[in-house]
Structures are given as structure tokens and as C-alpha cells.
N, C-alpha and C. Protein backbone atom coordinates (compact mmCIF):
# COMPACT_ATOMS: atom_id res chain seq x y z
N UNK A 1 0.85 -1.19 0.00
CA UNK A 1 0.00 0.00 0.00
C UNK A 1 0.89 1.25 0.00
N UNK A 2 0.54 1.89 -0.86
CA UNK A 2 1.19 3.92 -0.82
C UNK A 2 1.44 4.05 0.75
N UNK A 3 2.28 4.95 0.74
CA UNK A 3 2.27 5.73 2.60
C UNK A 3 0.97 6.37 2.69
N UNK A 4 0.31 6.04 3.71
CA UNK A 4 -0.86 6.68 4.49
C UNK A 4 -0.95 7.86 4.33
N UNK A 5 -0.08 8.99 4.43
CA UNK A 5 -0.54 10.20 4.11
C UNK A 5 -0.61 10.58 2.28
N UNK A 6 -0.12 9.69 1.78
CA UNK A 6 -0.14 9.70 -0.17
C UNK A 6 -2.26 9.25 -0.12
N UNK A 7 -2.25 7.90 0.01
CA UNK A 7 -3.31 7.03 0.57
C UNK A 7 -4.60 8.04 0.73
N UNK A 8 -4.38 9.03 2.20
CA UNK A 8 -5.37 9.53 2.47
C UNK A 8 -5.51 11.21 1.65
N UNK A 9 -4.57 11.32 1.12
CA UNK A 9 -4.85 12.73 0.45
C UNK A 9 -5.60 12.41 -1.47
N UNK A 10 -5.24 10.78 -1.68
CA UNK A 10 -5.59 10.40 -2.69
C UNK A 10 -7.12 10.57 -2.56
N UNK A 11 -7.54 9.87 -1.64
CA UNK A 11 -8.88 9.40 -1.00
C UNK A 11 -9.62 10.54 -0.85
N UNK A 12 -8.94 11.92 -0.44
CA UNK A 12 -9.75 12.63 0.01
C UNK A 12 -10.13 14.07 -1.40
N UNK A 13 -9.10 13.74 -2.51
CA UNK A 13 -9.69 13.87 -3.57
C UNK A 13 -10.88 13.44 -4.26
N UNK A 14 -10.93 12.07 -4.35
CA UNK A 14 -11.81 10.98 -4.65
C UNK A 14 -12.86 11.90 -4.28
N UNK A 15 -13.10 11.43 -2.93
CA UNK A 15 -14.43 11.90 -2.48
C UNK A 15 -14.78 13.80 -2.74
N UNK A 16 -14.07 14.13 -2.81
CA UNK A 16 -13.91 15.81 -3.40
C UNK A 16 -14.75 15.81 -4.58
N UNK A 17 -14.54 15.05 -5.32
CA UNK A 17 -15.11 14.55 -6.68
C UNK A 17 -16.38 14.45 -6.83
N UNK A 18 -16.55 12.99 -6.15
CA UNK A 18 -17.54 12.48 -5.93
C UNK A 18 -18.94 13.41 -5.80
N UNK A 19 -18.16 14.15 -4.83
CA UNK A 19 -19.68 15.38 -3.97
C UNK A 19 -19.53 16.29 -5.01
N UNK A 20 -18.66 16.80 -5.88
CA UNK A 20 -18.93 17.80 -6.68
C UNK A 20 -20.37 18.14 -7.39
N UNK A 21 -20.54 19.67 -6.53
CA UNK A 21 -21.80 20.11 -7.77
C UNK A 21 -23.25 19.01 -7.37
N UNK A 22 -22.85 18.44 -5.65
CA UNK A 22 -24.44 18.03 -4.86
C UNK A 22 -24.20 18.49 -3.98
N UNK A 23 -25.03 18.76 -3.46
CA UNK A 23 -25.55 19.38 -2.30
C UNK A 23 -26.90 18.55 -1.16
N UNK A 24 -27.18 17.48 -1.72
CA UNK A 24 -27.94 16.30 -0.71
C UNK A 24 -26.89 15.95 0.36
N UNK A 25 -27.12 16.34 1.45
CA UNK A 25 -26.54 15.33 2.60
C UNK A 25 -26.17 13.89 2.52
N UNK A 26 -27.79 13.46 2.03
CA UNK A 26 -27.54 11.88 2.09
C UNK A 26 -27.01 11.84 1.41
N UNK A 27 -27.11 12.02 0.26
CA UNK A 27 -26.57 11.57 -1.15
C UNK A 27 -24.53 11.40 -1.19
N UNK A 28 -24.52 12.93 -0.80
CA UNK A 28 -22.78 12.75 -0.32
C UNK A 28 -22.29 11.72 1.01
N UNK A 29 -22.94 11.68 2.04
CA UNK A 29 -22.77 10.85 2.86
C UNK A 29 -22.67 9.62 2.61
N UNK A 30 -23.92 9.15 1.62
CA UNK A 30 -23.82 7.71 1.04
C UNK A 30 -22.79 7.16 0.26
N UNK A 31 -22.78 7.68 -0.76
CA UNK A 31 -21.33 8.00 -2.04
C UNK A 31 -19.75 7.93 -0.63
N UNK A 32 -19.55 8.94 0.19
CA UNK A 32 -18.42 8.73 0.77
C UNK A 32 -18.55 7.32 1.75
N UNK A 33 -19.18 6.93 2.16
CA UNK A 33 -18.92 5.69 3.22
C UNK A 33 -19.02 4.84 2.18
N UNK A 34 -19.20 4.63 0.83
CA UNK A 34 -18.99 3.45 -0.14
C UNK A 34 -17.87 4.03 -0.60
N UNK A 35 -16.81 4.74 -0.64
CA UNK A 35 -15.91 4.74 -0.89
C UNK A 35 -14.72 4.94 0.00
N UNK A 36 -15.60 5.07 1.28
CA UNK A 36 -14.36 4.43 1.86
C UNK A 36 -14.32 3.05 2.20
N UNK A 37 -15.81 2.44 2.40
CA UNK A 37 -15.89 0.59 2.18
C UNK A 37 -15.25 0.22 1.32
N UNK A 38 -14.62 0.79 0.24
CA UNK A 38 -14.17 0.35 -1.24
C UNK A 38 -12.83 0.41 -0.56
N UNK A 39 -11.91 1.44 -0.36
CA UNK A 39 -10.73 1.78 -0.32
C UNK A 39 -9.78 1.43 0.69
N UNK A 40 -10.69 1.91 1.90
CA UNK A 40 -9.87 1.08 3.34
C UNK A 40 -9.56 -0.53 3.55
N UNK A 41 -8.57 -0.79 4.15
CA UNK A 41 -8.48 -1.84 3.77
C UNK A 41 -8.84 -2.53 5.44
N UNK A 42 -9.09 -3.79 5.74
CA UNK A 42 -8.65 -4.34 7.18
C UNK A 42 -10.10 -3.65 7.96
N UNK A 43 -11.26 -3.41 7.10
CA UNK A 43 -12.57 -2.72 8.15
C UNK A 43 -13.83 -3.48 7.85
N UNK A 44 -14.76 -3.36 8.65
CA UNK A 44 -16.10 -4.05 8.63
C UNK A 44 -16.93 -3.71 8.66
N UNK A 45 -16.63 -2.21 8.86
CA UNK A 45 -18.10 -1.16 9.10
C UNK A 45 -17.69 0.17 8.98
N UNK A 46 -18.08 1.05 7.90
CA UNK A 46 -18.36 2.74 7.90
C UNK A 46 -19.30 3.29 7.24
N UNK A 47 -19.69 4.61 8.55
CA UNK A 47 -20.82 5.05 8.09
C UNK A 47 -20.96 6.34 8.79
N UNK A 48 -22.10 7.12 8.66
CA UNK A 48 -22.32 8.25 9.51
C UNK A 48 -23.21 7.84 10.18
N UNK A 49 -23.43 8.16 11.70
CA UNK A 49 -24.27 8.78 12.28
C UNK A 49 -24.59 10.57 12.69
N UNK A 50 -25.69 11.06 12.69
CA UNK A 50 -26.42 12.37 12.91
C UNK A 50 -26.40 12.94 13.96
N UNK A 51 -26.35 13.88 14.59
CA UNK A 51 -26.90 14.08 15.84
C UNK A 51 -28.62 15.12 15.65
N UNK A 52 -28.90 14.42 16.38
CA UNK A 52 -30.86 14.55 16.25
C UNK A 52 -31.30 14.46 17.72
N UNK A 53 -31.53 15.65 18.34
CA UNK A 53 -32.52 15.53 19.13
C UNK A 53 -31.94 14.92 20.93
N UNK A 54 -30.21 15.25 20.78
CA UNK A 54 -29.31 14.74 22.04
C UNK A 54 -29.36 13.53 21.91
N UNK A 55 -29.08 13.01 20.40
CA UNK A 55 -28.79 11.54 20.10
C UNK A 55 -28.44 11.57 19.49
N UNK A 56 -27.74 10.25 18.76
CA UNK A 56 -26.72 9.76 17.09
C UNK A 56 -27.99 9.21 16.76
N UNK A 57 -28.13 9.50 15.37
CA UNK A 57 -28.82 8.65 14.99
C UNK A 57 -28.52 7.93 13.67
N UNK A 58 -28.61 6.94 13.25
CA UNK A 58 -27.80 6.33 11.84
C UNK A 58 -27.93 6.67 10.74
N UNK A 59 -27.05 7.21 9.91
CA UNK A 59 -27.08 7.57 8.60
C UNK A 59 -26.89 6.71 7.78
N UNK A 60 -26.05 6.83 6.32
CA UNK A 60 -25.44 6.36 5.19
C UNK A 60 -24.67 5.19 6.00
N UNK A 61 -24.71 4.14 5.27
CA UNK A 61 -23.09 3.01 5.86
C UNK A 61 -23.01 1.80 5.06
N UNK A 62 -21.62 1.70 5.18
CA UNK A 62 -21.75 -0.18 4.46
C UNK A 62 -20.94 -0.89 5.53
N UNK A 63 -21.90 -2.03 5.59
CA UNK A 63 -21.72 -2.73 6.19
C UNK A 63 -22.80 -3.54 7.08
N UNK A 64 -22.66 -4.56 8.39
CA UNK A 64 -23.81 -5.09 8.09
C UNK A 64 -24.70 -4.24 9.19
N UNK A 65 -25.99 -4.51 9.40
CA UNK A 65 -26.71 -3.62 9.92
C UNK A 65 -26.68 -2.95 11.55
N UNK A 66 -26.78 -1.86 11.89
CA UNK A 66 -25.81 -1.13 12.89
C UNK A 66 -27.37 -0.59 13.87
N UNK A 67 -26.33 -0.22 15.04
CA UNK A 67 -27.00 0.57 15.99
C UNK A 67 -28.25 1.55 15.34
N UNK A 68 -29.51 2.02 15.83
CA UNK A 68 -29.95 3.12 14.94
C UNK A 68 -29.84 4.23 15.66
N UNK A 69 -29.70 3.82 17.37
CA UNK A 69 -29.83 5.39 18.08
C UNK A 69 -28.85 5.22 19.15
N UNK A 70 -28.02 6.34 19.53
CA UNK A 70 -26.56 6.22 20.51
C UNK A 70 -26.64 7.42 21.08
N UNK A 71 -27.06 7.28 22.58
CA UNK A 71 -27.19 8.48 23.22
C UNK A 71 -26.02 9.13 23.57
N UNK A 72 -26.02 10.45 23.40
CA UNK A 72 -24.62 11.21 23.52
C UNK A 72 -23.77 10.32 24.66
N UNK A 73 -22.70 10.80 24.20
CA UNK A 73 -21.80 9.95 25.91
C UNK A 73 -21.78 8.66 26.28
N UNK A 74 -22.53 7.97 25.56
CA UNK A 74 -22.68 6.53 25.44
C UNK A 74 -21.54 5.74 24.10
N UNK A 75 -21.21 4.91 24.56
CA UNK A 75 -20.28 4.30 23.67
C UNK A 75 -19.15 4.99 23.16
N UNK A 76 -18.41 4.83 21.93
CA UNK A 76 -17.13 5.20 21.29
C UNK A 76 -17.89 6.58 20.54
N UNK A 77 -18.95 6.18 19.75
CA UNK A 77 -19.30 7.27 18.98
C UNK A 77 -20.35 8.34 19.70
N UNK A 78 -20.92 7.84 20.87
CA UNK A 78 -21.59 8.84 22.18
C UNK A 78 -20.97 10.22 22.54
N UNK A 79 -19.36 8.87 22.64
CA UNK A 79 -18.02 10.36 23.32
C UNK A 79 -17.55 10.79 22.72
N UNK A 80 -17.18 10.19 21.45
CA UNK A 80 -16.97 11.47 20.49
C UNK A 80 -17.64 12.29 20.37
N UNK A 81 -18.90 12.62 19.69
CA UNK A 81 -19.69 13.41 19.99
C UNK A 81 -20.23 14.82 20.85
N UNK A 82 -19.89 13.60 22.08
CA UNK A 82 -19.64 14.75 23.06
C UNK A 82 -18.82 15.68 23.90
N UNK A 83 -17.56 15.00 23.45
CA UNK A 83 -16.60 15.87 23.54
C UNK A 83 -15.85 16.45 22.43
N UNK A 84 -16.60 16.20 21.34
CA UNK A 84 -16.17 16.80 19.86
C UNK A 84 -15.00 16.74 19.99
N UNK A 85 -14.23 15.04 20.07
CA UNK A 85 -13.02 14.75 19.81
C UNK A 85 -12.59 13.31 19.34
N UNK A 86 -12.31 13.60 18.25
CA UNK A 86 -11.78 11.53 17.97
C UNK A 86 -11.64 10.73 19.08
N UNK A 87 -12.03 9.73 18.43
CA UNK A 87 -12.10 8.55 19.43
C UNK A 87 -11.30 7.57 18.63
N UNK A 88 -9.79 7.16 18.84
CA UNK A 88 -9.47 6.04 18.09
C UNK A 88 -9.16 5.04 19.26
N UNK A 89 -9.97 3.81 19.23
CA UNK A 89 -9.73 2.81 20.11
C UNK A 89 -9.29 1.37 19.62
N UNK A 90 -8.09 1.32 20.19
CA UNK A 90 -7.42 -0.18 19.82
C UNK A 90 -8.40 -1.65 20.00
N UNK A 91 -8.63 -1.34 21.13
CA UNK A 91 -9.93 -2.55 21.26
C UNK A 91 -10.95 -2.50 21.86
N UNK A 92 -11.72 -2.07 21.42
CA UNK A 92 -13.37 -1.59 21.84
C UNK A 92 -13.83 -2.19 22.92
N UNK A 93 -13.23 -3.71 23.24
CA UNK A 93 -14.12 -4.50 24.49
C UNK A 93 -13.28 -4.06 25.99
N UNK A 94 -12.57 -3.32 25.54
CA UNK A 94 -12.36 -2.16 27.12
C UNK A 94 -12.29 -0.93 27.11
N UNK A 95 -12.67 -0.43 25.75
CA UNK A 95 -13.54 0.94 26.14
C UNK A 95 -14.94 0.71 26.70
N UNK A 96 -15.09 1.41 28.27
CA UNK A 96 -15.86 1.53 28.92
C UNK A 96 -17.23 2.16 28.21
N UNK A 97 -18.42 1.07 28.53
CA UNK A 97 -19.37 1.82 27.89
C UNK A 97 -19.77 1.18 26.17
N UNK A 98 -18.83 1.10 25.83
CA UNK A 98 -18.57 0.42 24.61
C UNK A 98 -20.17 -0.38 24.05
N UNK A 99 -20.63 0.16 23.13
CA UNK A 99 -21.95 -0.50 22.78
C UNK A 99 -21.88 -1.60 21.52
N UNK A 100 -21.75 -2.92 21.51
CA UNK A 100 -21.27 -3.59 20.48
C UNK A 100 -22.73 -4.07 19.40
N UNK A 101 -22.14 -3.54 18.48
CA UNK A 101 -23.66 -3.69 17.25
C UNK A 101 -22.59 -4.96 16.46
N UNK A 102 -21.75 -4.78 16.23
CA UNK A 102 -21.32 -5.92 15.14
C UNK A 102 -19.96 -6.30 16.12
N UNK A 103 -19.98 -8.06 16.78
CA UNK A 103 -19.35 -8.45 17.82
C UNK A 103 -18.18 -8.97 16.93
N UNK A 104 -18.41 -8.48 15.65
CA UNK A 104 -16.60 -8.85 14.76
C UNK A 104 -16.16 -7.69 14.89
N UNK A 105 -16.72 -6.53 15.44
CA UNK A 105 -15.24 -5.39 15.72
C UNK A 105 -14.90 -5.68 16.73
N UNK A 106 -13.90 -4.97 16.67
CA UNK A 106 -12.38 -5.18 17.47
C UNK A 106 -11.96 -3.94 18.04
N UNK A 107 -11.30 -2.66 17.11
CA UNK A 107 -11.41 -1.76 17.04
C UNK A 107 -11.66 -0.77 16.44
N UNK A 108 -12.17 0.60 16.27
CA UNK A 108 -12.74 1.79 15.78
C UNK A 108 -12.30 3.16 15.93
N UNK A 109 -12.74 4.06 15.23
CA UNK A 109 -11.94 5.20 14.60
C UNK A 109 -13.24 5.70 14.77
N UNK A 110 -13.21 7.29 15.62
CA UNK A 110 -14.63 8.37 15.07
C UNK A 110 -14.26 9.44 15.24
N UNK A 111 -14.91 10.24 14.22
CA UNK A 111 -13.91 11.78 13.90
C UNK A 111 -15.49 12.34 13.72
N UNK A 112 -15.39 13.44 14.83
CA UNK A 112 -17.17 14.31 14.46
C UNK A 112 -16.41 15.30 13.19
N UNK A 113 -17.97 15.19 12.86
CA UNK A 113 -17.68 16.44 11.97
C UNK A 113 -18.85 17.24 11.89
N UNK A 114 -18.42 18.86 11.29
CA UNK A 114 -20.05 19.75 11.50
C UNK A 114 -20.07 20.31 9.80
N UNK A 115 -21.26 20.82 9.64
CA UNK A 115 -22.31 21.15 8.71
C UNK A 115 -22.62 22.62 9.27
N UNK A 116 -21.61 23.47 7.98
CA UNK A 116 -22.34 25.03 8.41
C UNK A 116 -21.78 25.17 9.15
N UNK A 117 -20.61 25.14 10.27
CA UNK A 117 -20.07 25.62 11.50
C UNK A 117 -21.01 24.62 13.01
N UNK A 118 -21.89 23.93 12.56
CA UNK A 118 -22.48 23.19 13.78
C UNK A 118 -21.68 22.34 13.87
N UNK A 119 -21.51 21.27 15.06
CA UNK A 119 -21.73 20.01 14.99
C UNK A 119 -22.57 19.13 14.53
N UNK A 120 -22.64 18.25 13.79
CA UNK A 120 -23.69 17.65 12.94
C UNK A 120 -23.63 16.05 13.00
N UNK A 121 -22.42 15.51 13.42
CA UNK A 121 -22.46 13.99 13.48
C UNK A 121 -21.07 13.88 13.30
N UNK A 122 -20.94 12.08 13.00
CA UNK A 122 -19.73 11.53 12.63
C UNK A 122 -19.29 10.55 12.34
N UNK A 123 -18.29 10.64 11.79
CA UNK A 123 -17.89 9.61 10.95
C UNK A 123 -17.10 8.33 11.82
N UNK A 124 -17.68 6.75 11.37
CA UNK A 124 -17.33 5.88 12.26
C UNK A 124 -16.81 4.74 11.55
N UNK A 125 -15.48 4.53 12.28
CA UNK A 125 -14.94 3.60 11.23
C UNK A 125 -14.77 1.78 12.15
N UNK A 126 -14.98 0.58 11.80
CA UNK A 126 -14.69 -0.51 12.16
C UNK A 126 -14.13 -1.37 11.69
N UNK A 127 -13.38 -2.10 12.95
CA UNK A 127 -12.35 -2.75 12.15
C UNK A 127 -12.53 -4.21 12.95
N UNK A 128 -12.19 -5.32 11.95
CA UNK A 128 -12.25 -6.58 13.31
C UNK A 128 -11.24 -7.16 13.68
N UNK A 129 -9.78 -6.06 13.28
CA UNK A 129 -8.30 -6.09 14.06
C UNK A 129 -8.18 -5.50 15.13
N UNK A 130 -7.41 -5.56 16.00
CA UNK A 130 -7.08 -5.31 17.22
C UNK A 130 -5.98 -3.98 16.84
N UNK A 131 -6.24 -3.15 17.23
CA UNK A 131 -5.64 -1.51 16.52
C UNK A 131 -4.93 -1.48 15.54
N UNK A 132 -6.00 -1.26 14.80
CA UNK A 132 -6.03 -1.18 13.13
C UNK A 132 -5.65 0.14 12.92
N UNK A 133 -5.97 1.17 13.07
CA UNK A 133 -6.05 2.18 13.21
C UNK A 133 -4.71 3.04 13.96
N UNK A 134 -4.01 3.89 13.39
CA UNK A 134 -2.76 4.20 14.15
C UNK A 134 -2.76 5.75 13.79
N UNK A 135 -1.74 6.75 14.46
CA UNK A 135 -1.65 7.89 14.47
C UNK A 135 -2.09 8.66 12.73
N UNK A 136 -1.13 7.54 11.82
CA UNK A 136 -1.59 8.59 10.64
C UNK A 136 -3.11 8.19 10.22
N UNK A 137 -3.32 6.87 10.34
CA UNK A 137 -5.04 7.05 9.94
C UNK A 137 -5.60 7.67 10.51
N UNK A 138 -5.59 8.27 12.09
CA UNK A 138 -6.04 9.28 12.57
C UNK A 138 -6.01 10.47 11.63
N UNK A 139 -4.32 10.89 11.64
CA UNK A 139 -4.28 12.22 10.53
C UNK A 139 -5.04 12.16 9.35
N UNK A 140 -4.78 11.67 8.74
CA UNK A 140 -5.48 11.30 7.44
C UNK A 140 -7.35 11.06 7.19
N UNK A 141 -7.88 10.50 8.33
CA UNK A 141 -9.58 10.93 8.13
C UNK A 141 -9.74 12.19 9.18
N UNK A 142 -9.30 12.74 9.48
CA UNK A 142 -9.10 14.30 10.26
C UNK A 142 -9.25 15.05 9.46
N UNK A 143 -7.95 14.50 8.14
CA UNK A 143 -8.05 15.73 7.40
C UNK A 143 -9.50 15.81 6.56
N UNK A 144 -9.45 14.53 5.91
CA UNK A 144 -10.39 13.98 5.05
C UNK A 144 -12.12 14.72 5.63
N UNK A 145 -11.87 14.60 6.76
CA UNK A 145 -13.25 15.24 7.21
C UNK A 145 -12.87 16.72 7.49
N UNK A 146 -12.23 17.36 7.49
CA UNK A 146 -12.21 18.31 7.51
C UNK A 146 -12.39 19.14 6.05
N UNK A 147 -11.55 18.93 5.23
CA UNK A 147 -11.67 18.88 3.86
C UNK A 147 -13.26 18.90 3.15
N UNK A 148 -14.05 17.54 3.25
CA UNK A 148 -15.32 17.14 3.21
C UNK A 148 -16.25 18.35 3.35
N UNK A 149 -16.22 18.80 5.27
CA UNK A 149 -17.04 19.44 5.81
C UNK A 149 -17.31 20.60 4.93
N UNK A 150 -16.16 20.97 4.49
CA UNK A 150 -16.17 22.20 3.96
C UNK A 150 -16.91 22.32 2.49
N UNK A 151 -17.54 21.16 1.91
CA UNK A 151 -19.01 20.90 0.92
C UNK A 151 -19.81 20.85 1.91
N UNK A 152 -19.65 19.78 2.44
CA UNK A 152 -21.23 19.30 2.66
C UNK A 152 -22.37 20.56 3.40
């Protein structure tokens, strides 16, 4: 595989693309979590969840069928959320709290991201390796969502 930061700046063209010239939420949301199901390698689950109402609620995703509602502060993607800060966890079955929808992850990646200057949800990545996920994949969907935000 390319170096991770080649990798994720490739990727985050791609999807640059992709959303060009839409403006549907879903529509871009859907399109990017199938391309990152396509691209990432070593994962089992990505998708968005929303925040609606002092809850996640499930968006766009591939993979097999997921949580639909995650109260703030609850689980990996709860605390992200609520402390509007990545969550990359090596192995989910001792993050405290930890809500398991698909018992083949292992570990997970969640990077909020906002819409318009809000907070709006975030992006959740699964893996059914035991820290899959390392400092530059951090960097690299950081940027990627940062980048993103700035369409959607």
C-alpha cells in the first residue's frame, strides 16, 4: 500500500469529486462511506451517524446492519460526539461503555464532523483487528473530514 498520508490525500480527492456540484446530505454521505468501504483496507463497518434531538442517529453506511440510536456519551461514537473529539480505540471491548452492534469489531476510529459551522455527526470507522487504526489514519480521516465538511 502507498504511505498513508499519499493514501489519504488520494482518497480525500476521490471523495472531493464524488460530492462535486451536490448538495444532498444523504446523497454525499452515502457515495463517501462506499468509498471508503471500497478503499480502506482491514474494516467491517463505515458510516455516519447524525446528531438529532441529544442523540446519534444512523445515517449512510456499508456494512452489516448497525446501531440506529446512541445516546450522547454513550459508547465510542456517544463520546466522540460529546466531547467533539476523535475517538481512536485499539480494542473496543475495554472501552468503557462500549456498545457492540457488530461483535466482529475489534477496534474503531470516530472523527465528528459539523455542517455550516455546527456540529452535525460523525464519521465511524470498524475494524475486526485489534488496533487497526494508528496515528496517521487518525491524521489522514481528520483531514479527510475536515476537507469534506467544507461541501457538505
Amino acid at each position: 500500500m502507498e504511505n498513508k498520508a499519499a493514501f489519504y490525500n488520494r482518497l480525500t480527492k476521490q471523495a472531493l469529486a464524488l460530492i462535486d456540484g451536490e448538495s444532498d446530505l444523504i446523497a454525499n454521505t452515502s457515495n463517501i462511506s462506499a468509498l471508503l468501504n471500497m478503499e480502506l483496507e482491514e474494516i467491517n463497518w463505515v458510516g455516519f451517524y447524525f446528531l438529532k434531538e441529544e442523540q446519534l442517529v444512523l445515517g449512510p453506511f456499508q456494512g452489516k446492519p448497525a446501531c440506529v440510536r446512541i445516546p450522547l456519551g454513550k459508547g465510542v461514537c456517544g463520546t466522540a460526539i460529546a466531547e467533539n473529539k476523535v475517538q481512536r480505540v485499539d480494542d473496543v471491548h475495554q472501552f468503557e461503555g462500549h456498545i457492540v452492534c457488530d461483535s466482529a469489531s475489534n477496534s474503531e476510529i470516530v472523527i465528528p464532523f459539523s455542517v455550516k459551522g455546527n456540529l452535525y455527526g460523525v464519521l465511524d470507522v470498524d475494524s475486526p483487528n485489534l488496533s487497526r487504526f494508528d496515528q496517521n489514519d487518525e491524521d489522514g480521516l481528520v483531514s479527510f473530514i475536515e476537507e469534506l465538511q467544507k461541501k457538505l
